[in-house]
N, C-alpha and C. Protein backbone atom coordinates (compact mmCIF):
# COMPACT_ATOMS: atom_id res chain seq x y z
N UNK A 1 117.97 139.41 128.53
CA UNK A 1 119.24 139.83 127.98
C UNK A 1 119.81 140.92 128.86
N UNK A 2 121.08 140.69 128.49
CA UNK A 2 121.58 141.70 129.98
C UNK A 2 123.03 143.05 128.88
N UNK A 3 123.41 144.20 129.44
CA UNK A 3 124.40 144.72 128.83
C UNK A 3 126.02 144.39 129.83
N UNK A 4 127.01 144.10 128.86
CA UNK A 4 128.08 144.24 129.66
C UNK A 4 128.71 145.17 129.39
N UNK A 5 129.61 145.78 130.18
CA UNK A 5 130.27 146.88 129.72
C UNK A 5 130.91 146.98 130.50
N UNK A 6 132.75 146.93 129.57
CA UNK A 6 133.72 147.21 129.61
C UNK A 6 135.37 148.06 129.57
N UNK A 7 136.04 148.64 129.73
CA UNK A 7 136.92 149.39 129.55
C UNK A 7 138.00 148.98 129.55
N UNK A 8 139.22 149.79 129.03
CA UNK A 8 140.50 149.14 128.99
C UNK A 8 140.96 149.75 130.20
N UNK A 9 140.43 150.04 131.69
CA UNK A 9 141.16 150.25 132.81
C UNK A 9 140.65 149.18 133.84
N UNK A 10 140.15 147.86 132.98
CA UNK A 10 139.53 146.61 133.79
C UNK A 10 138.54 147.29 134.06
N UNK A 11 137.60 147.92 134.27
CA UNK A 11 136.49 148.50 134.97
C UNK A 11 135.45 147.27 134.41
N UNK A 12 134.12 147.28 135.17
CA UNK A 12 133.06 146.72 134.60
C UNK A 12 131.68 146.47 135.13
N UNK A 13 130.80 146.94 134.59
CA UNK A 13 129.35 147.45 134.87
C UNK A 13 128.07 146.06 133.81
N UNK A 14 127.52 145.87 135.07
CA UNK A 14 126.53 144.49 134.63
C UNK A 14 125.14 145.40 134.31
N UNK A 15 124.34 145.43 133.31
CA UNK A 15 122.56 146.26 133.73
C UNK A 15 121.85 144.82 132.95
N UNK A 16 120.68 144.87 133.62
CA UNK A 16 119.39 144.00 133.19
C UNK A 16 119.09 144.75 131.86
N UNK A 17 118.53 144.21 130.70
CA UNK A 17 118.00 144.65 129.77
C UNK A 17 116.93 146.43 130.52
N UNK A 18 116.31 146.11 131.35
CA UNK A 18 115.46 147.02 131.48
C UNK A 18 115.96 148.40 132.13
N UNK A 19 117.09 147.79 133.23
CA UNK A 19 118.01 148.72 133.98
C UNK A 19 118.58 149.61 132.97
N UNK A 20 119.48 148.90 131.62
CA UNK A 20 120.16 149.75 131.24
C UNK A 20 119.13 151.06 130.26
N UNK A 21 117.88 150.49 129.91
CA UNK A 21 117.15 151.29 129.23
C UNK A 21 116.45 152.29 130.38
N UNK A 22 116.53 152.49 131.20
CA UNK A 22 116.10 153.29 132.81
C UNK A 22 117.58 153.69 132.35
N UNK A 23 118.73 153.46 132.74
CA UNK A 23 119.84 154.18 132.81
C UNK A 23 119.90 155.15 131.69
N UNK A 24 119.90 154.88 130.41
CA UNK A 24 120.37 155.90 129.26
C UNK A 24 118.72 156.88 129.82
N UNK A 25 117.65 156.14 129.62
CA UNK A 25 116.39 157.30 129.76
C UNK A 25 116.71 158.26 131.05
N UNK A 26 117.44 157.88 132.11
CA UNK A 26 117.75 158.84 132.76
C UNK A 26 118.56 159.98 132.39
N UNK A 27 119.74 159.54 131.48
CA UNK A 27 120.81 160.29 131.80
C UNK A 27 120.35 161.39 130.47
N UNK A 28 119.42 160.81 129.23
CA UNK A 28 118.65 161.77 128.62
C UNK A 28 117.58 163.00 129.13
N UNK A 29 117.38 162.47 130.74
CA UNK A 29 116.09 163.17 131.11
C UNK A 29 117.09 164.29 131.64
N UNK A 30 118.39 164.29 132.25
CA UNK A 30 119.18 165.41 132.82
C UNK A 30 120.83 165.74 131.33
N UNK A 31 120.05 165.55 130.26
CA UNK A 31 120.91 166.43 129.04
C UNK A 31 121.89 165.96 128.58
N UNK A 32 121.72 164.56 128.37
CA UNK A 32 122.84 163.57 128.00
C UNK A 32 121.94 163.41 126.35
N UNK A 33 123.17 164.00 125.46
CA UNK A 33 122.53 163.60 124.15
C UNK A 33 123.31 162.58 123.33
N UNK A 34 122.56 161.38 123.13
CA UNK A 34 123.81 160.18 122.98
C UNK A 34 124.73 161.01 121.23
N UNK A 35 125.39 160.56 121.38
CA UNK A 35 126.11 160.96 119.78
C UNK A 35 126.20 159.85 118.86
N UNK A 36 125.16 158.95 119.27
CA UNK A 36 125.86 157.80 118.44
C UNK A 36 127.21 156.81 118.47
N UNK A 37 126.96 155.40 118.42
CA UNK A 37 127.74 154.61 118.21
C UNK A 37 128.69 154.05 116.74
N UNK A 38 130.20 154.49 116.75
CA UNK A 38 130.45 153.81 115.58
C UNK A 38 130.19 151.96 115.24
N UNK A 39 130.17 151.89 114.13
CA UNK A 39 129.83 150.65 113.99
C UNK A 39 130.92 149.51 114.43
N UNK A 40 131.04 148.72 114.92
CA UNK A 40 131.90 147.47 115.35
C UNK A 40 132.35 147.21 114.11
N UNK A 41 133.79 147.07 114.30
CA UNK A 41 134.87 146.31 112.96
C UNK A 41 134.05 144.59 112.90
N UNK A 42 133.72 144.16 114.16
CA UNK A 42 133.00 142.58 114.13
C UNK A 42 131.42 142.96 112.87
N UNK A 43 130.65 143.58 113.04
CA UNK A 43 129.61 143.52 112.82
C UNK A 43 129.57 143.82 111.07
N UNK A 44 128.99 142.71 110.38
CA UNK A 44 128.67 142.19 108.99
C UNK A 44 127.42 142.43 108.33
N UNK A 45 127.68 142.84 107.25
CA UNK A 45 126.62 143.35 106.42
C UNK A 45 125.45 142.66 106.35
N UNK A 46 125.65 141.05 106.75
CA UNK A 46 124.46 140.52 106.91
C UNK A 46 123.58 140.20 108.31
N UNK A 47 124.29 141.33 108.96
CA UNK A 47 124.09 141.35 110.49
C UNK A 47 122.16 142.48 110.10
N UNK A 48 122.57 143.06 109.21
CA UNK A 48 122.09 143.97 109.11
C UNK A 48 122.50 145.72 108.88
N UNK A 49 121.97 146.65 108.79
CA UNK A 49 121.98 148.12 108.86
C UNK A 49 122.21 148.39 109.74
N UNK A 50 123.98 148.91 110.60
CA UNK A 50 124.03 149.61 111.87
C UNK A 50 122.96 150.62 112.05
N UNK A 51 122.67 151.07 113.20
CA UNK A 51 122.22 152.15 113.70
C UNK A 51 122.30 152.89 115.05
N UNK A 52 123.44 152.90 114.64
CA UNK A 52 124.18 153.67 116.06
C UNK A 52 123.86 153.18 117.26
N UNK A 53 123.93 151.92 117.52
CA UNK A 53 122.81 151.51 118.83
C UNK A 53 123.10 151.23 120.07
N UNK A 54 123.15 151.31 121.08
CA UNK A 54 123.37 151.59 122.44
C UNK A 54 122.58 150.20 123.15
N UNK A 55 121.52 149.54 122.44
CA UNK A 55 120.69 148.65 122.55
C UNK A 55 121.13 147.36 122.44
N UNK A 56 122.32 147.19 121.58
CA UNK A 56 123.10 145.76 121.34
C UNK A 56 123.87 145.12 121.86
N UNK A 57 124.23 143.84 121.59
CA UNK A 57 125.19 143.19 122.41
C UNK A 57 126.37 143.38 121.50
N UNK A 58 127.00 144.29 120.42
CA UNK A 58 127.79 143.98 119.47
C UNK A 58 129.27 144.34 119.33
N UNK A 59 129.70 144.21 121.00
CA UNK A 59 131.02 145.11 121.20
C UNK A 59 131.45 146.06 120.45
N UNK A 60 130.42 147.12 120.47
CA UNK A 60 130.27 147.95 119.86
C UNK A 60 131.31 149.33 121.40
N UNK A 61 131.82 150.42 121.11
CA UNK A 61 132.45 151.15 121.67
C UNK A 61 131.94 152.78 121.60
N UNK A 62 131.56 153.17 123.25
CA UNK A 62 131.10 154.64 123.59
C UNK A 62 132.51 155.26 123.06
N UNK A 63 132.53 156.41 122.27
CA UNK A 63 133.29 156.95 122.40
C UNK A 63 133.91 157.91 123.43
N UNK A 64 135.19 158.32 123.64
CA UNK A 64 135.95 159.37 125.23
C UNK A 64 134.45 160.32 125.62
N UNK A 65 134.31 160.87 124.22
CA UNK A 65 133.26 162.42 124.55
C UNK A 65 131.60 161.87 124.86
N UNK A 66 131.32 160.73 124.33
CA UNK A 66 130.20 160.59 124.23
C UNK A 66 130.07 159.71 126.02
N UNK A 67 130.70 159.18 126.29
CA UNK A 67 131.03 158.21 127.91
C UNK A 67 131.22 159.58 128.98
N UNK A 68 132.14 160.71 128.20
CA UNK A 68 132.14 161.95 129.27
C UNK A 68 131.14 162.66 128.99
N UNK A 69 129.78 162.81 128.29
CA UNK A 69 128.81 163.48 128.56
C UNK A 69 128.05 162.51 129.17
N UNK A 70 127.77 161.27 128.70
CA UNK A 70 127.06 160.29 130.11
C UNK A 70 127.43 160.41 131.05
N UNK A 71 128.63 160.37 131.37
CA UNK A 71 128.90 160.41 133.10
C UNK A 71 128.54 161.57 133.54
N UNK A 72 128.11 162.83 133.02
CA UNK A 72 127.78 164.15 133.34
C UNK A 72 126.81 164.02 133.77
N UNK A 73 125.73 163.74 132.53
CA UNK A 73 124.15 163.70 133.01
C UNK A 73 124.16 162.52 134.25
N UNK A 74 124.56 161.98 134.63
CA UNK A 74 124.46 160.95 135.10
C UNK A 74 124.40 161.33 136.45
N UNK A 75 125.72 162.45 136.53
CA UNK A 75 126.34 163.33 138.14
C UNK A 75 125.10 163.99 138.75
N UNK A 76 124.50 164.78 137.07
CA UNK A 76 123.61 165.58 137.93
C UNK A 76 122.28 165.13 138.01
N UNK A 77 122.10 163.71 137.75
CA UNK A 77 120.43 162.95 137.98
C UNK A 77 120.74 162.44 139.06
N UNK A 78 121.86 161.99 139.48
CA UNK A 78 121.86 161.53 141.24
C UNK A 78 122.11 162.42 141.92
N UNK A 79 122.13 163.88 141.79
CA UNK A 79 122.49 164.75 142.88
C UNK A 79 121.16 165.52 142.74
N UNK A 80 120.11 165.48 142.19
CA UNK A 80 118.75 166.08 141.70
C UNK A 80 117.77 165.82 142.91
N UNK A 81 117.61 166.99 143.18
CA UNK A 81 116.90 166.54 144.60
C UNK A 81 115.60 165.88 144.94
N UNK A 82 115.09 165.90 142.85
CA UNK A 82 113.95 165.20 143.08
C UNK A 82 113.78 163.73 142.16
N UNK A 83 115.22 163.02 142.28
CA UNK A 83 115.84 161.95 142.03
C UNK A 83 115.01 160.86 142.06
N UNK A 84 114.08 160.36 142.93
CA UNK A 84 113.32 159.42 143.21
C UNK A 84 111.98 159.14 142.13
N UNK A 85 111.48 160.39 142.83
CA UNK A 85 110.16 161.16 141.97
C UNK A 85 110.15 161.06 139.83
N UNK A 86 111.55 161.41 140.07
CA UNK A 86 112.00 161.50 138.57
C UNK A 86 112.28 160.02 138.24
N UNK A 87 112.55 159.50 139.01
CA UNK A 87 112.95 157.94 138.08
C UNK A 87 111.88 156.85 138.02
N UNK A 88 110.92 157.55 139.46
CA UNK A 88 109.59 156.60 138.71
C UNK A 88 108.55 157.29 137.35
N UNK A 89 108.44 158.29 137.27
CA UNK A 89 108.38 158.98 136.40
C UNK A 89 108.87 158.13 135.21
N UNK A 90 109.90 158.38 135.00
CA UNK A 90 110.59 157.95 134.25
C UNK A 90 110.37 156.48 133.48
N UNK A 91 110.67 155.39 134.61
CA UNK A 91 110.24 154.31 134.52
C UNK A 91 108.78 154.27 133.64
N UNK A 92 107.74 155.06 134.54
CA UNK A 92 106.39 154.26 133.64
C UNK A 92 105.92 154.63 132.23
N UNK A 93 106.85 155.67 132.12
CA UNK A 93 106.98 156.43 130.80
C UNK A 93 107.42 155.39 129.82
N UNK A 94 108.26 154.34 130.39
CA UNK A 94 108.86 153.21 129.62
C UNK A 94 107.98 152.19 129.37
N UNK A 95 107.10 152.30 130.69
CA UNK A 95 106.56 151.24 130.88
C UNK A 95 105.41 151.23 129.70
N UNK A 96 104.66 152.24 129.90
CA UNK A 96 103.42 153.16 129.17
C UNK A 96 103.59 152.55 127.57
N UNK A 97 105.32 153.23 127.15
CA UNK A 97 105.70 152.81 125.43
C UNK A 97 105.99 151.20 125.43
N UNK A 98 106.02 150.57 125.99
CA UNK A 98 106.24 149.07 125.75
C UNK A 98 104.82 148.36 125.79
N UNK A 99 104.15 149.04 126.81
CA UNK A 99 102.71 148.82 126.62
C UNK A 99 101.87 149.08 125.18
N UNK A 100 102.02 150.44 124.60
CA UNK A 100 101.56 150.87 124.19
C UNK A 100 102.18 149.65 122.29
N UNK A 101 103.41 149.45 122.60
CA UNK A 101 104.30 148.79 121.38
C UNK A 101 103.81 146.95 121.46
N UNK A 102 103.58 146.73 122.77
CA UNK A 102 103.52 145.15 122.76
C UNK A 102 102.34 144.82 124.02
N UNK A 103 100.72 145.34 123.87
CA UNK A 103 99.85 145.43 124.87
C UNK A 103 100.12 143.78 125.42
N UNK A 104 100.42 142.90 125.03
CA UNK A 104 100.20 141.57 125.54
C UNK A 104 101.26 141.44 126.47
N UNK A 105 102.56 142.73 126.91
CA UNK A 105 103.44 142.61 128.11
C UNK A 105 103.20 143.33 129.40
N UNK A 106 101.92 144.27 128.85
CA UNK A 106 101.48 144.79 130.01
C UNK A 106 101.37 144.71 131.59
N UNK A 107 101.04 143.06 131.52
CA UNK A 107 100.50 142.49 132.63
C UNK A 107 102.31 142.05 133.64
N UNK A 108 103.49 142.02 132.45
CA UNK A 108 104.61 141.36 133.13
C UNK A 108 105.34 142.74 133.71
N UNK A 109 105.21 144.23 133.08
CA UNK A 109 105.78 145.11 133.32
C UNK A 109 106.06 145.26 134.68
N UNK A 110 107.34 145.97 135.08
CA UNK A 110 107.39 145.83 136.61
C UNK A 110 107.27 147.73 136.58
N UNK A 111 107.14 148.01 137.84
CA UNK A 111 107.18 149.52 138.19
C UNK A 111 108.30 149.44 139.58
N UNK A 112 108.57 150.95 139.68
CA UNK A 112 109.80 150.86 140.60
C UNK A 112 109.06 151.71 142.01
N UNK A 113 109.56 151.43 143.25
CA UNK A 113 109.25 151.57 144.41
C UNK A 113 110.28 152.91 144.94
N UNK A 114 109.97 153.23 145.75
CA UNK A 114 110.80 155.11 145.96
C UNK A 114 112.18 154.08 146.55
N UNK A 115 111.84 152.61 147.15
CA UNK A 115 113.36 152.43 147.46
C UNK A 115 114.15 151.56 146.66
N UNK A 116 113.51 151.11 145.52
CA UNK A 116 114.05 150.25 144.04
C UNK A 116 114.82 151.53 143.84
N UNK A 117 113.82 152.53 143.68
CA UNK A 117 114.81 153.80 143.02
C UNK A 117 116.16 154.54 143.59
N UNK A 118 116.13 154.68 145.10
CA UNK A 118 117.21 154.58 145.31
C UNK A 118 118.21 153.88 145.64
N UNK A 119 118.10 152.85 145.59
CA UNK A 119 118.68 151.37 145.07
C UNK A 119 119.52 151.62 143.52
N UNK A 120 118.69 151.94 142.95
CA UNK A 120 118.91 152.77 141.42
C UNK A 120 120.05 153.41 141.33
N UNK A 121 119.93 154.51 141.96
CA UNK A 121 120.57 155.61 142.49
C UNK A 121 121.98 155.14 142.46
N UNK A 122 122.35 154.55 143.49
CA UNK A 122 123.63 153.60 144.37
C UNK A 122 124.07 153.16 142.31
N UNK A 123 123.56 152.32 141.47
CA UNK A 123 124.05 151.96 140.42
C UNK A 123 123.98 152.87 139.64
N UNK A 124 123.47 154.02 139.61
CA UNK A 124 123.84 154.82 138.94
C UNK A 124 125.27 155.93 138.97
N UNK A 125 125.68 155.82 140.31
CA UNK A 125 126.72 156.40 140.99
C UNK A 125 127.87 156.04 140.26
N UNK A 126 127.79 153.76 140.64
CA UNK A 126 128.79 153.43 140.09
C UNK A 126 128.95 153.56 138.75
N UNK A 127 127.56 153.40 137.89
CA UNK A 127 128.14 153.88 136.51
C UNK A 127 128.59 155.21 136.20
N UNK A 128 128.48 156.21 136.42
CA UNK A 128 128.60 157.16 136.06
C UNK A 128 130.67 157.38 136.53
N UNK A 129 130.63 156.73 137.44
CA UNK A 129 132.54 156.65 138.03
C UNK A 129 132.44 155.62 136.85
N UNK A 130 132.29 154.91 136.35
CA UNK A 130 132.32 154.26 135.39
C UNK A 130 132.71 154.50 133.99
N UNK A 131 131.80 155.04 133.44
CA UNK A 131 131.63 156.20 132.34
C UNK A 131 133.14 157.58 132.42
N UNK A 132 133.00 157.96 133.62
CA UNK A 132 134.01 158.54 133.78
C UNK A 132 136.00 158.48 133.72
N UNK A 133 135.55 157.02 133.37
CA UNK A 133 137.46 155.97 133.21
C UNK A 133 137.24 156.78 131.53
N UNK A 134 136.05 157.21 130.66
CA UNK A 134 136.21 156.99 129.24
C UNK A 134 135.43 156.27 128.22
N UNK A 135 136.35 155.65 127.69
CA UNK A 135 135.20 154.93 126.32
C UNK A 135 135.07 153.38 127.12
N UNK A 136 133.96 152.75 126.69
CA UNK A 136 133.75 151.96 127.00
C UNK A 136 132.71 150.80 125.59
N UNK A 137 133.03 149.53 125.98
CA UNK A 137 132.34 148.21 125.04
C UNK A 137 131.60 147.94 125.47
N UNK A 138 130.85 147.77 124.47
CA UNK A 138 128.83 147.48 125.43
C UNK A 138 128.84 145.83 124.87
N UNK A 139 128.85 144.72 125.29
CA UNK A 139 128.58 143.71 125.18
C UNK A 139 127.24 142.35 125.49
């Protein structure tokens, strides 16, 4: 499963299920505190219990303030001089809780390489100019 995400200035940002969960865990690791998602006018009571989720496909919408503190943390995890270091870090920390939640994926988990990560980096740039147009639809 993949996230799309959209804006009303045409902008638009593709992440892999795993990318975008590396992306928000980054932009939390340099002081991005999400505020929560309002719930989608689409989304039905028998969808289930919103929960503010950042995780869905439910054209659900970042709000102005909450897209301009992502793009913040975002500025200062790619300008962090120990950027690399921190995102594998990061990564196996993910890796570790998915392990730890579903031991039978262990074996598929991927880990990131110092030049996956700055590979990373480069998409994190564009999201964050991204984030920076405003609110945005996570699809």
């Amino acid at each position: 499963m993949g996230y799309d995400l959209s804006n009303t200035a045409g902008g638009y940002v593709r992440f892999t299920g795993s990318g975008w969960d590396l992306a928000l865990a980054v932009a939390r690791h340099h002081g991005w505190k999400p505020a929560g998602i309002p719930r989608p006018a689409s989304w039905k009571d028998e969808d289930g219990p919103w929960e503010d989720e950042y995780w869905m496909n439910a054209g659900q919408q970042v709000t102005p303030e909450d897209a301009s503190a992502l793009a913040e943390a975002l500025d200062r995890a790619v300008a962090s001089p120990d950027f690399i270091d921190s995102v594998q870090r990061i990564k196996s920390q993910l890796n570790d809780s998915v392990a730890e939640q579903c031991p039978q994926w262990t074996d598929d988990l991927q880990w990131i390489t110092p030049d996956q990560a700055s590979q990373f980096r480069v998409r994190l740039i564009e999201f964050a100019a991204f984030a920076h147009q405003g609110p945005f639809v996570i699809e």
